[in-house]
Structure formats: structure tokens, C-alpha cells
Protein backbone atom coordinates (compact mmCIF):
# COMPACT_ATOMS: atom_id res chain seq x y z
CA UNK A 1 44.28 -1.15 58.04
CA UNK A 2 45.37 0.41 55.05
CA UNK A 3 48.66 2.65 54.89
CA UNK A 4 46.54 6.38 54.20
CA UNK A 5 43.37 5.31 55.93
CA UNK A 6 42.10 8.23 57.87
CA UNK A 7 43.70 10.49 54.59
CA UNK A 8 40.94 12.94 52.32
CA UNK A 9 41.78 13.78 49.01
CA UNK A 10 39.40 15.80 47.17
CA UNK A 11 39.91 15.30 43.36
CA UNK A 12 39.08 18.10 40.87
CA UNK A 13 42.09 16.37 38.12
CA UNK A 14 40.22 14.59 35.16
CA UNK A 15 41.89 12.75 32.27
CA UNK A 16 45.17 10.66 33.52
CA UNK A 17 47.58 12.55 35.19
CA UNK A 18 45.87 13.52 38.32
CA UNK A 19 43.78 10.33 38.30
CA UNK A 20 46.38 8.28 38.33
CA UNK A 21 48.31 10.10 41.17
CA UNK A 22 44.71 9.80 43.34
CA UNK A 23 44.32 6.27 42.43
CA UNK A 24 47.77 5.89 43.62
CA UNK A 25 46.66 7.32 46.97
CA UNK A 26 43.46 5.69 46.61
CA UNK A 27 45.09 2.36 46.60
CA UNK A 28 47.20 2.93 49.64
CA UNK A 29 43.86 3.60 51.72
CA UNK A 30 42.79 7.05 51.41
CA UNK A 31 39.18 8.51 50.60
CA UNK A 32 39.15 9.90 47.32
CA UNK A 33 36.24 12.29 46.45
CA UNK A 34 36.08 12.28 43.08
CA UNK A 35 34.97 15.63 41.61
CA UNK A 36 33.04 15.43 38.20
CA UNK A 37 31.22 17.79 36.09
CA UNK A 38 27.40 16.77 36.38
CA UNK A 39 25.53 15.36 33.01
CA UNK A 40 28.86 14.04 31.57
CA UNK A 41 31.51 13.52 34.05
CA UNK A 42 35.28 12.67 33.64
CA UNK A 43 36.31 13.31 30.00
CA UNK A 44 37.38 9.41 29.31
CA UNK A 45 34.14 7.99 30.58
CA UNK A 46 33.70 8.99 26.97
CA UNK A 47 36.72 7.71 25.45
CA UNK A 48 35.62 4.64 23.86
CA UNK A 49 35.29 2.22 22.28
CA UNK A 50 36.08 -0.21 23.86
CA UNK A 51 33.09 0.18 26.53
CA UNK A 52 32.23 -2.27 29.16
CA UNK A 53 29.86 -4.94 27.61
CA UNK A 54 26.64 -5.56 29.67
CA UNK A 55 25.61 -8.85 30.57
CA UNK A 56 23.99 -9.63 27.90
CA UNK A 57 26.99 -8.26 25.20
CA UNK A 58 25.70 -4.95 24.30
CA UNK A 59 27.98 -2.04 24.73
CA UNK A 60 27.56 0.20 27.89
CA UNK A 61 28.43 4.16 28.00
CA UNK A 62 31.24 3.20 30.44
CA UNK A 63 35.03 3.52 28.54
CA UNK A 64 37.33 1.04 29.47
CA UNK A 65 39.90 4.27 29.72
CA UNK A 66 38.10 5.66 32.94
CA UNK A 67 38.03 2.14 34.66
CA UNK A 68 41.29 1.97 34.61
CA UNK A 69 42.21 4.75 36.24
CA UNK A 70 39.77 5.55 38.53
CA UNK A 71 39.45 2.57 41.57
CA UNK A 72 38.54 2.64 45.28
CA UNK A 73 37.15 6.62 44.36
CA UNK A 74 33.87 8.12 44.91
CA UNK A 75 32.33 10.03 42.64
CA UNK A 76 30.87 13.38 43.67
CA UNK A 77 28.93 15.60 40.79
CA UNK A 78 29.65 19.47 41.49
CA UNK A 79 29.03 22.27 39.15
CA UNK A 80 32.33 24.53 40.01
CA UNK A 81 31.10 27.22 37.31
CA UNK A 82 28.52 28.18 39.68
CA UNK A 83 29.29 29.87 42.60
CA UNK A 84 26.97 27.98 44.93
CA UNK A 85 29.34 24.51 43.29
CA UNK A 86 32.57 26.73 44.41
CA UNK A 87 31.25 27.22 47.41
CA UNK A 88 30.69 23.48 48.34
CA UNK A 89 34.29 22.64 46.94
CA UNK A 90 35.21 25.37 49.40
CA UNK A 91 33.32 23.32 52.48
CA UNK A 92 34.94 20.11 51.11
CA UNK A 93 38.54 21.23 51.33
CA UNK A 94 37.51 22.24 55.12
CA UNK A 95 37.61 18.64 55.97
CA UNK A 96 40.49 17.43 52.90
CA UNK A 97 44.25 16.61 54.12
CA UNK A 98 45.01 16.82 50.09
CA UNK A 99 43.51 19.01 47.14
CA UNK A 100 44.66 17.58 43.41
CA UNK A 101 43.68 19.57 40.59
CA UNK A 102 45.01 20.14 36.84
CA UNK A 103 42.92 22.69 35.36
CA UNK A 104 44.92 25.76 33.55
CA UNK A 105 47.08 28.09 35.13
CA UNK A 106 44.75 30.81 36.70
CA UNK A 107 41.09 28.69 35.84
CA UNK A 108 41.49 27.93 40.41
CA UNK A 109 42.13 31.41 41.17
CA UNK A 110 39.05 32.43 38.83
CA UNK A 111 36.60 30.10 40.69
CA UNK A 112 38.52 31.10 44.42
CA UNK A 113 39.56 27.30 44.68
CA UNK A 114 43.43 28.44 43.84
CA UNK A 115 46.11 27.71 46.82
CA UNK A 116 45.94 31.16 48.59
CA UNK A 117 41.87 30.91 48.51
CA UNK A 118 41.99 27.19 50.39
CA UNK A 119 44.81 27.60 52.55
CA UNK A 120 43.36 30.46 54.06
CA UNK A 121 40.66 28.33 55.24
CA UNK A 122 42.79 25.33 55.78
CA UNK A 123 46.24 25.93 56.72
CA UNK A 124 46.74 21.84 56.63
CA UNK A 125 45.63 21.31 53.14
CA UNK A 126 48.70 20.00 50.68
CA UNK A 127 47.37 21.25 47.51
CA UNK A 128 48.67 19.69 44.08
CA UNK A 129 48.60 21.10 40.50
CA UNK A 130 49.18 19.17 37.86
CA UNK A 131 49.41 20.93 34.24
CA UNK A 132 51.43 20.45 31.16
CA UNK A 133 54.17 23.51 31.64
CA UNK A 134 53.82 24.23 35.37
CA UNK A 135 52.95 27.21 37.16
CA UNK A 136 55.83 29.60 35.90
CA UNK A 137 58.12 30.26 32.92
CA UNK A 138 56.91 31.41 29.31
CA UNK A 139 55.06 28.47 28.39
CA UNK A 140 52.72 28.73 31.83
CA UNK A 141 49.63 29.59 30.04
CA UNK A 142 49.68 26.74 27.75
CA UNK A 143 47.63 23.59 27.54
CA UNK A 144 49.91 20.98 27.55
CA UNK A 145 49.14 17.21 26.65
CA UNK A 146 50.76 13.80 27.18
CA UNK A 147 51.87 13.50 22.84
CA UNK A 148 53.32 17.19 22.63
CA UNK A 149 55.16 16.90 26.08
CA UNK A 150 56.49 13.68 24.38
CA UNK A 151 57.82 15.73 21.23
CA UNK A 152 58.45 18.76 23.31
CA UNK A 153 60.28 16.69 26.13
CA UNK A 154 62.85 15.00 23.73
CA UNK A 155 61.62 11.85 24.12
CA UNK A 156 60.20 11.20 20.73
CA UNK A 157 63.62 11.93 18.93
CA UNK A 158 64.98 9.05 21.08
CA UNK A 159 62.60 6.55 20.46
CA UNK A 160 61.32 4.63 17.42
CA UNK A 161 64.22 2.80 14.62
CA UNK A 162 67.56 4.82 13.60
CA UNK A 163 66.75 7.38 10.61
CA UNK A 164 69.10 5.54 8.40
CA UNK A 165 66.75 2.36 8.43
CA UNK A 166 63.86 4.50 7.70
CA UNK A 167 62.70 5.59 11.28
CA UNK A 168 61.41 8.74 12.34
CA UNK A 169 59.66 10.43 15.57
CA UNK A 170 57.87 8.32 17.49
CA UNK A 171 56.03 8.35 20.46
CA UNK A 172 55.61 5.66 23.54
CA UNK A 173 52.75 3.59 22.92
CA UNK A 174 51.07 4.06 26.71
CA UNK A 175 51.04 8.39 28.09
CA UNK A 176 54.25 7.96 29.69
CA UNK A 177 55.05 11.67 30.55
CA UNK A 178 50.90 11.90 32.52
CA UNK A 179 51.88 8.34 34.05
CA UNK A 180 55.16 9.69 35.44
CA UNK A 181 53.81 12.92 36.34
CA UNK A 182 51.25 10.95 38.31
CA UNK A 183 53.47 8.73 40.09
CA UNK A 184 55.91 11.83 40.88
CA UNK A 185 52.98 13.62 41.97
CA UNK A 186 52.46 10.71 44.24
CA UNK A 187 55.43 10.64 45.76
CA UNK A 188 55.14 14.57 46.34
CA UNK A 189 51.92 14.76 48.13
CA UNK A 190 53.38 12.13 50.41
CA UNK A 191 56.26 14.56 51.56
CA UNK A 192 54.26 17.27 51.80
CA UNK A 193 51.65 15.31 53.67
CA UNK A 194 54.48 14.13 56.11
CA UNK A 195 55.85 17.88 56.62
CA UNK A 196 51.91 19.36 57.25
CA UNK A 197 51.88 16.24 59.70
CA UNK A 198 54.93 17.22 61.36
CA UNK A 199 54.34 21.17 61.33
CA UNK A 200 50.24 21.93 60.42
CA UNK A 201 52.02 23.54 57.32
CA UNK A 202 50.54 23.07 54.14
CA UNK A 203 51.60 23.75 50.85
CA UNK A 204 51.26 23.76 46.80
CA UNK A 205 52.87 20.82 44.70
CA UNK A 206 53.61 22.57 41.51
CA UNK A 207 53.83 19.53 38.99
CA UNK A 208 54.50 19.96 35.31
CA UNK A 209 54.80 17.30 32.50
CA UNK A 210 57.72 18.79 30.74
CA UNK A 211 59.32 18.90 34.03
CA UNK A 212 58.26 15.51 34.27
CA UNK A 213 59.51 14.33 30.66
CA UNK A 214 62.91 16.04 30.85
CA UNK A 215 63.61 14.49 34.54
CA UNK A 216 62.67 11.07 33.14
CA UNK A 217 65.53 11.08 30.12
CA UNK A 218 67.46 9.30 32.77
CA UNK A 219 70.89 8.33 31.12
CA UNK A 220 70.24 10.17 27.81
CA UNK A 221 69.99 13.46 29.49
CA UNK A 222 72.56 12.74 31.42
CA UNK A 223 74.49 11.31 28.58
CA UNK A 224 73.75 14.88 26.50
CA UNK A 225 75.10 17.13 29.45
CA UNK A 226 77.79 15.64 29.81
CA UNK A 227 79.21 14.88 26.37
CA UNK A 228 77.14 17.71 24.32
CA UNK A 229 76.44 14.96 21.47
CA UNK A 230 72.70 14.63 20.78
CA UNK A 231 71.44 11.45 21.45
CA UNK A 232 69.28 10.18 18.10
CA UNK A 233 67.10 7.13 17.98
CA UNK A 234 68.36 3.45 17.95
CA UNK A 235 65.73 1.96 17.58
CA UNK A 236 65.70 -0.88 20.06
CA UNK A 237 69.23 -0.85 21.11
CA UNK A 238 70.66 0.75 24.26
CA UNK A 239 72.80 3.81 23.97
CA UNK A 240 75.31 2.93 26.89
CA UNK A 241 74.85 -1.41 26.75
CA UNK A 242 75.81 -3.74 23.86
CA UNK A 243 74.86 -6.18 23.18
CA UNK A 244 71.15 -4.55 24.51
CA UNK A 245 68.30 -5.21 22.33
CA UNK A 246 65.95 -7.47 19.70
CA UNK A 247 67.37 -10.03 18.04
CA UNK A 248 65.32 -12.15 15.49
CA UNK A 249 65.78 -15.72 15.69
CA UNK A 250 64.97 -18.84 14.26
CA UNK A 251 61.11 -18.90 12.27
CA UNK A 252 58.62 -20.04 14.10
CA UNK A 253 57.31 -23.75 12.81
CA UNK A 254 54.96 -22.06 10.07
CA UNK A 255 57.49 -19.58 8.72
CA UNK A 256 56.91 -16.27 10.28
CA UNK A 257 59.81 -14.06 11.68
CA UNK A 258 60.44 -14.58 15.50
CA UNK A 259 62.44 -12.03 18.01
CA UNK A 260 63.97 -12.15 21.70
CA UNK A 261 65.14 -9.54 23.75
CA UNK A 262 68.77 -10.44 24.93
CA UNK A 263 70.12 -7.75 27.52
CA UNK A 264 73.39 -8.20 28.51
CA UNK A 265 74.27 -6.01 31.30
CA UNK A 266 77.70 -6.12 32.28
CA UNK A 267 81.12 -8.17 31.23
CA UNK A 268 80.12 -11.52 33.25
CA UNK A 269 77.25 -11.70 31.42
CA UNK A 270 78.63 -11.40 27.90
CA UNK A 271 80.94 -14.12 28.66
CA UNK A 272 78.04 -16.32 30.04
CA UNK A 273 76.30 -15.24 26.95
CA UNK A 274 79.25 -16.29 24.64
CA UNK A 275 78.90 -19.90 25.97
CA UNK A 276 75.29 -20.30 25.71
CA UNK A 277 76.04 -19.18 22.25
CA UNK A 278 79.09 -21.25 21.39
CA UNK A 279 81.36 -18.49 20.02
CA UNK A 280 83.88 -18.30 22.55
CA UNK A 281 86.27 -16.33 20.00
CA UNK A 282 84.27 -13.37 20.71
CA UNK A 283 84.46 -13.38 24.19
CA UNK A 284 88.29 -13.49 24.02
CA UNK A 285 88.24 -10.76 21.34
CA UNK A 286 90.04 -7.46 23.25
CA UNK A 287 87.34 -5.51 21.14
CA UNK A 288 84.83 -7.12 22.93
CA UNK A 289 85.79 -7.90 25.84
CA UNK A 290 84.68 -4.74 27.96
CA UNK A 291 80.91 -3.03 27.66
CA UNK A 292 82.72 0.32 26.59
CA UNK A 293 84.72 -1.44 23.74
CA UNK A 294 81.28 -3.19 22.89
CA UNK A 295 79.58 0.39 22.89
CA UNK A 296 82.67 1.62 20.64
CA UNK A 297 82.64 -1.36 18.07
CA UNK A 298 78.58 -2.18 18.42
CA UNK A 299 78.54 -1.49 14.53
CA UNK A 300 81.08 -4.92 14.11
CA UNK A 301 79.61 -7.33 17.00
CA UNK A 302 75.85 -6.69 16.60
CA UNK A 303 76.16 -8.42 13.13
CA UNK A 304 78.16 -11.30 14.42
CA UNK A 305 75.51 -11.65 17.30
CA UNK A 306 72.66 -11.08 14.78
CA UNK A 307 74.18 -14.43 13.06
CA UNK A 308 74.41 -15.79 15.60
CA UNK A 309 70.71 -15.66 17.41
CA UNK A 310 69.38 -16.90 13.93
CA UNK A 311 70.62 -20.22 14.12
CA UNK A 312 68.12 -21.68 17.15
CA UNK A 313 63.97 -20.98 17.93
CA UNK A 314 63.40 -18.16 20.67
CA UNK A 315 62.13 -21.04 22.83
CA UNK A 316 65.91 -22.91 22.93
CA UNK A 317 67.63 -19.53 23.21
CA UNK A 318 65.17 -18.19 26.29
CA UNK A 319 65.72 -22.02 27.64
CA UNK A 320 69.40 -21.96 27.42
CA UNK A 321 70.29 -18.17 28.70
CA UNK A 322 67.58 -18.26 31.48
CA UNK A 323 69.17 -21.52 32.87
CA UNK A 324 73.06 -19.46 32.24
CA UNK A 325 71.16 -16.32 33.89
CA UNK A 326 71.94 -14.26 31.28
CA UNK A 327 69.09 -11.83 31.07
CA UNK A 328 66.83 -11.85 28.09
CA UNK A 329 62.53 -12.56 27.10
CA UNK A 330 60.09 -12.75 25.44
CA UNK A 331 58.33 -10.06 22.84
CA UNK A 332 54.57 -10.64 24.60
CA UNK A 333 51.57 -9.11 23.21
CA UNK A 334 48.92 -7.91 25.72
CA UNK A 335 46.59 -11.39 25.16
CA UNK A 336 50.02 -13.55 25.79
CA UNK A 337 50.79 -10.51 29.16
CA UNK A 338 47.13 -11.53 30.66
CA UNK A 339 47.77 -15.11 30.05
CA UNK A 340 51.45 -15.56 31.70
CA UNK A 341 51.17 -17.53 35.02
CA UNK A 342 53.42 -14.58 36.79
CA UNK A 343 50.64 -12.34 36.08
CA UNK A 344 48.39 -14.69 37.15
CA UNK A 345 50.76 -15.23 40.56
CA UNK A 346 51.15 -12.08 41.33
CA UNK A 347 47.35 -11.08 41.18
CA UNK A 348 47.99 -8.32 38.66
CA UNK A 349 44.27 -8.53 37.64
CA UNK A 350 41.20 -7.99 39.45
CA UNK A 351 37.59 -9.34 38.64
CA UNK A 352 34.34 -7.16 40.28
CA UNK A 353 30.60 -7.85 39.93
CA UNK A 354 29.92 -4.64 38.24
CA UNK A 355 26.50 -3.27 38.01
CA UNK A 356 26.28 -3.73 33.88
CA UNK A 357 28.76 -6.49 34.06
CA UNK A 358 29.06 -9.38 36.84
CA UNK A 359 32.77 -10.02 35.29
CA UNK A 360 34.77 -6.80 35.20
CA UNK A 361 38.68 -7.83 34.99
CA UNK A 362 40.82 -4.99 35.55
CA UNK A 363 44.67 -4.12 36.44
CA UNK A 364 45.21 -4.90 39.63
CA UNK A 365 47.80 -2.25 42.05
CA UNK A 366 51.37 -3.23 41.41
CA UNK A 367 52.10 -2.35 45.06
CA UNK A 368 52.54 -5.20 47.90
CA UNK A 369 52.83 -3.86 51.19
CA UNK A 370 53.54 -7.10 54.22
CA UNK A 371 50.97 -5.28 56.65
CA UNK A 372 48.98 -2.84 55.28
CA UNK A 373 47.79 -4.18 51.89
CA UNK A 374 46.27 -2.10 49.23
CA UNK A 375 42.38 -1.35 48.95
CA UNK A 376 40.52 -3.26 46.11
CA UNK A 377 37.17 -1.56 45.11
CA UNK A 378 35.98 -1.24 41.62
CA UNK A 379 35.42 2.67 40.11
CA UNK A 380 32.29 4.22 40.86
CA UNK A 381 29.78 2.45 38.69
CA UNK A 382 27.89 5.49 37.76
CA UNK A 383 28.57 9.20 37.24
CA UNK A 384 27.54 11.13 40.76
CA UNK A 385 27.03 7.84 42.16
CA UNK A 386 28.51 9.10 45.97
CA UNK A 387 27.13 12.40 45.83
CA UNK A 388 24.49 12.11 48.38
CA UNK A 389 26.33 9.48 50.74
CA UNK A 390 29.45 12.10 50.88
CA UNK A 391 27.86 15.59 51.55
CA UNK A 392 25.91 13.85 53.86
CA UNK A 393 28.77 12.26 55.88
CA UNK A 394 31.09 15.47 55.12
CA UNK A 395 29.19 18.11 55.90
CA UNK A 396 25.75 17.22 56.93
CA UNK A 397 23.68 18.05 54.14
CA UNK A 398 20.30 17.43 54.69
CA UNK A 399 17.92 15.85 52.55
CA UNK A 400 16.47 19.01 51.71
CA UNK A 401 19.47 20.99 51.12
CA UNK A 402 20.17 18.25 48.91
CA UNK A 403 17.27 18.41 47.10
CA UNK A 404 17.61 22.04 46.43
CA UNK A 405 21.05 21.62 45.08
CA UNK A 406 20.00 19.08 42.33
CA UNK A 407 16.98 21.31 41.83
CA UNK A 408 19.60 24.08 41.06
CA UNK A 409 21.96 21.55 39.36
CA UNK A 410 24.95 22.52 41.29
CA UNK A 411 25.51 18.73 41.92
């Protein structure tokens, strides 16, 4: 049995963010009921290309963005413009431990599908927003988005190379700030679930991406409050480790430029490092002896060290400092990450016979659980695709109620 089973989340969150929290959920063994707009659906079935080839190569209408974030979910078509489509979200919720939505501030209340409106009727229900500001402060009524959060957040002036070698903002190359708020949303719901276990108590989540983005500075905002010096981009150095970054190393055999991450963490690894590397007179050197004095003098070491790592191929150095466990990779590219035997090992990818496609590979759940092992289905294959099967199970919809609903195109 899966961790959640017996759990109902219904899903009105579209885009990444909410998705990825209810896949989360989804994973662990809970019944997601995917809420989608009828006609078009979740915004990134659209987001293409690339789109799932059929069998026989052509391109499908189904984005490779909404298959990944959308597994083990069924996908319900409602109209919740129309007041007959708020009305069956309204039903739905009756029989829903969890409620995940991130429309604007105020669009739930409008449509009576706001906390107040489904508490009332289930007193259980943990109900999550997820929007870019949150539900208070000046910047409430805003749409917020994964690339401003980034800028807004702080986290683009912290990432990309220094200014002086000609960097400038840049953001993270996946939506970090919607994958965080996701997985913090995650973990949320799951307290709240636990307390409305405990007590019959429900309540509202409030999640925000700026909150989000400004929790997940980690050391730099940390590093900022404490001294009141700005942190600026270094490029891909650390701001608190040395030596903590890309080195390039020997060319590879047909001339081209070759790097290695080398991440020394603490003192015992420097001086492991130093042997690897034959330069014992740094490791002896008082300025370099201690990470602080590294931190303090990184502008002298890093071009010793640079030197240094350009004398032997990446495949010696990774050899040699893996074997003196001196932390350090490999600069993979996403071909080269789906190729590695660890990924491989540790089932991180996932092959379905897919309606248009018998040979659907997608990312796998990261999560291993010893006795109650993640669920494994492929997204719904087509838009509304659970419709029937779900108001029928749910509430008892008839046939002919049915019917009459699609007649009216509220589902």
C-alpha cells in the first residue's frame, strides 16, 4: 500500500507550482483529481515543442512540459466560470481531504470555491493556495511568475559570472522558485493533513513564491543579515568554501576546453586534495591552511589551483580525487545525465505504453520509501480523460446527468 492511499486531493493549480506539489502527493499514493478547463486543458499541454512523437514519428498535441509534471493524476474537465461547474467543484471538495489551487488572490472567493466557502461545507478540508506574492502584503494582487520571483527574490543577482568578467543577471536554468514552492507546499499539506487527522480541523496553506525564493537564499541570506554586505555573483564559486567551483583542465584529445567541479568542503579535504595534486607547499601555507583564510585569500590560491588542474585530463583528476575522496565531478549534459549507469541504477526514468506512443520515457519519483513504495502511472493520456469514471465513483452521477452536463459544457 502506498503511504497517502485512502488521501483526495482535488487539483484546480495549473502550470508547475501546484502540479508539482500534487504530483508530489500523487506519488506517495493519493487520488489526484485533476481539474482542467474543458476544450484546452492545463496551460503546458500547449507548451511545446517538444511534443510526444506518435508511433509512427509525427508530432502529437501532447507537450513534453505537462508529462512531466502531471503522473498518477486523473484528469477531470469542469467549467468553474459557470455556476453549475462551481457547483460540482463544490460536491467534489465534499468528499476531498486536500483542495490545491493557485488562481489570483480573490478569483476563489468570486466563484464561492475560496477557504471560508469550502470549509463551511467541509470542516476537514486542508486547503492550499499557491500564488506568486501570497495572500497579504502590498504586492497581494499581483500575478507573480517563476522568472520575476527569480529577479524579485534576489536570486538572479547571485547567480551567473562576477560583473568584472563580464557577467550580469541571470536566472536558474530549471523554475526553481515554482519547484520549491511545490515541494514546500508538499511538505505543508502534510502537517496540516496530520493536525485535521488529529483534530477534524482544517485549514488554508497560504504559499507564496517570493516567500518561497527569499527562504531558499540559504547561506546568502543568512550571510547578508548578518554581515549587511550584499552578496554579488561569483559566478561558479562558493561564497563561504574555497577552493569550491569549475576548474578547466587538460583539452580533451581533439583540442576543445574541458572542466571539473572540485568541491572541497572542509580542511581534511584540502590537504587530501593537496596530495592528489602534488603541491604540498600549499597545504603547509598558514594562508591556506584553514577554509576562512582560503575564503580571505581566494583571490591568491584560486590561480595557483587553476595551474594546477590544467596540467592532467578531467578523467585522471576525477580518477585520482574520487579514489582520495575528495569530492569533485563531472560537468554532464542532459544526454550524458540519461546515460550514467547511477541513473540507470537508481530507476530515475520510467518507460509507459502511451496511447500515441508505446515508448514514453519519463523522470521517474526521486523518493524510495522501504515499505510503501511510490505509485508509477503515466499522466492522463487525454484532456477530460477521467471525467466520467470520477463523478461517477464520487458522487454518483448518472449517465444522464452526465449527459446533460456535456450537453451544457460544464465538463
Amino acid at each position: 500500500m502506498n503511504s497517502l492511499a485512502g488521501i483526495r486531493i482535488l487539483d484546480l493549480s495549473r502550470v508547475l507550482a501546484g502540479p508539482w506539489c500534487t504530483q508530489t502527493l500523487a506519488d506517495l499514493g493519493a487520488e489526484v483529481i485533476k481539474i482542467e478547463r474543458p476544450g484546452s486543458g492545463d496551460d503546458t499541454r500547449s507548451w511545446g515543442p517538444p511534443f510526444l512523437p506518435n508511433s509512427d514519428g509525427s508530432q502529437s498535441q501532447e507537450a513534453a512540459y505537462y508529462l512531466g509534471t502531471n503522473r498518477n493524476k486523473k484528469s477531470v474537465t469542469c467549467d468553474i466560470s459557470q455556476p453549475q461547474g462551481q457547483a460540482l467543484i463544490r460536491e467534489l471538495a465534499k468528499h476531498c481531504d486536500i483542495f490545491v489551487e493557485n488562481f489570483k488572490v480573490g478569483d476563489m472567493a468570486r466563484y464561492g470555491l475560496d477557504f471560508a466557502s469550502l470549509s463551511a461545507i467541509n470542516p476537514r478540508l486542508v486547503y492550499c493556495s499557491v500564488t506568486g506574492f501570497g495572500q497579504t502584503g502590498p504586492y497581494a494582487d499581483r500575478a507573480g511568475y517563476d522568472y520575476a520571483i527569480q529577479g524579485i527574490g534576489g536570486l538572479m543577482s547571485v547567480t551567473g559570472e562576477r560583473d568584472d568578467l563580464g557577467g550580469g543577471p541571470q536566472k536558474v536554468g530549471v523554475a526553481v522558485a515554482d519547484l520549491m514552492t511545490g515541494m514546500y507546499a508538499t511538505v505543508a499539506i502534510l502537517a496540516a493533513l496530520r493536525h485535521a487527522e488529529k483534530t477534524g480541523q482544517g485549514q488554508q496553506v497560504d504559499m507564496a513564491l517570493l516567500d518561497t525564493q527569499v527562504a531558499m537564499l540559504a547561506n546568502l541570506g543568512a550571510n547578508y543579515l548578518v554581515s549587511g554586505a550584499t552578496p554579488t555573483r561569483v559566478g561558479n564559486a562558493h561564497q563561504n568554501i574555497v577552493p569550491y567551483q569549475v576548474f578547466e583542465v587538460a583539452p580533451m584529445a581533439d583540442g576543445s576546453r574541458d572542466h571539473l567541479i572540485l568541491a572541497v568542503g572542509n580542511d581534511q579535504q584540502f590537504q587530501k586534495f593537496c596530495l592528489v595534486a602534488n603541491c604540498p607547499e600549499l597545504a603547509s601555507n598558514p594562508q591556506y591552511i584553514k577554509n576562512r583564510d582560503r575564503v580571505v585569500n581566494r583571490a591568491a590560491l584560486v590561480p595557483l589551483l587553476e595551474a594546477v588542474l590544467l596540467q592532467r585530463s578531467k578523467a585522471d583528476w576525477l580518477a585520482a580525487l574520487e579514489a582520495a575522496k575528495v569530492p569533485c565531478g563531472a560537468i554532464n549534459n542532459l544526454a550524458e545525465v540519461f546515460a550514467d549507469p547511477q541513473i540507470a541504477a537508481r530507476d530515475m526514468v520510467t518507460t509507459w505504453q502511451h496511447p500515441l506512443n508505446d515508448n514514453l520515457r519519463l523522470v521517474a519519483s526521486p523518493i524510495k520509501l522501504s515499505l510503501t513504495p511510490v505509485r508509477s502511472d503515466m499522466p492522463p493520456p487525454s484532456l477530460g480523460q477521467h471525467t466520467d469514471e470520477v463523478l461517477h465513483d464520487v458522487l454518483g452521477y448518472s449517465k444522464e446527468k452526465l449527459a446533460v452536463l456535456k450537453s451544457e459544457r460544464v465538463v
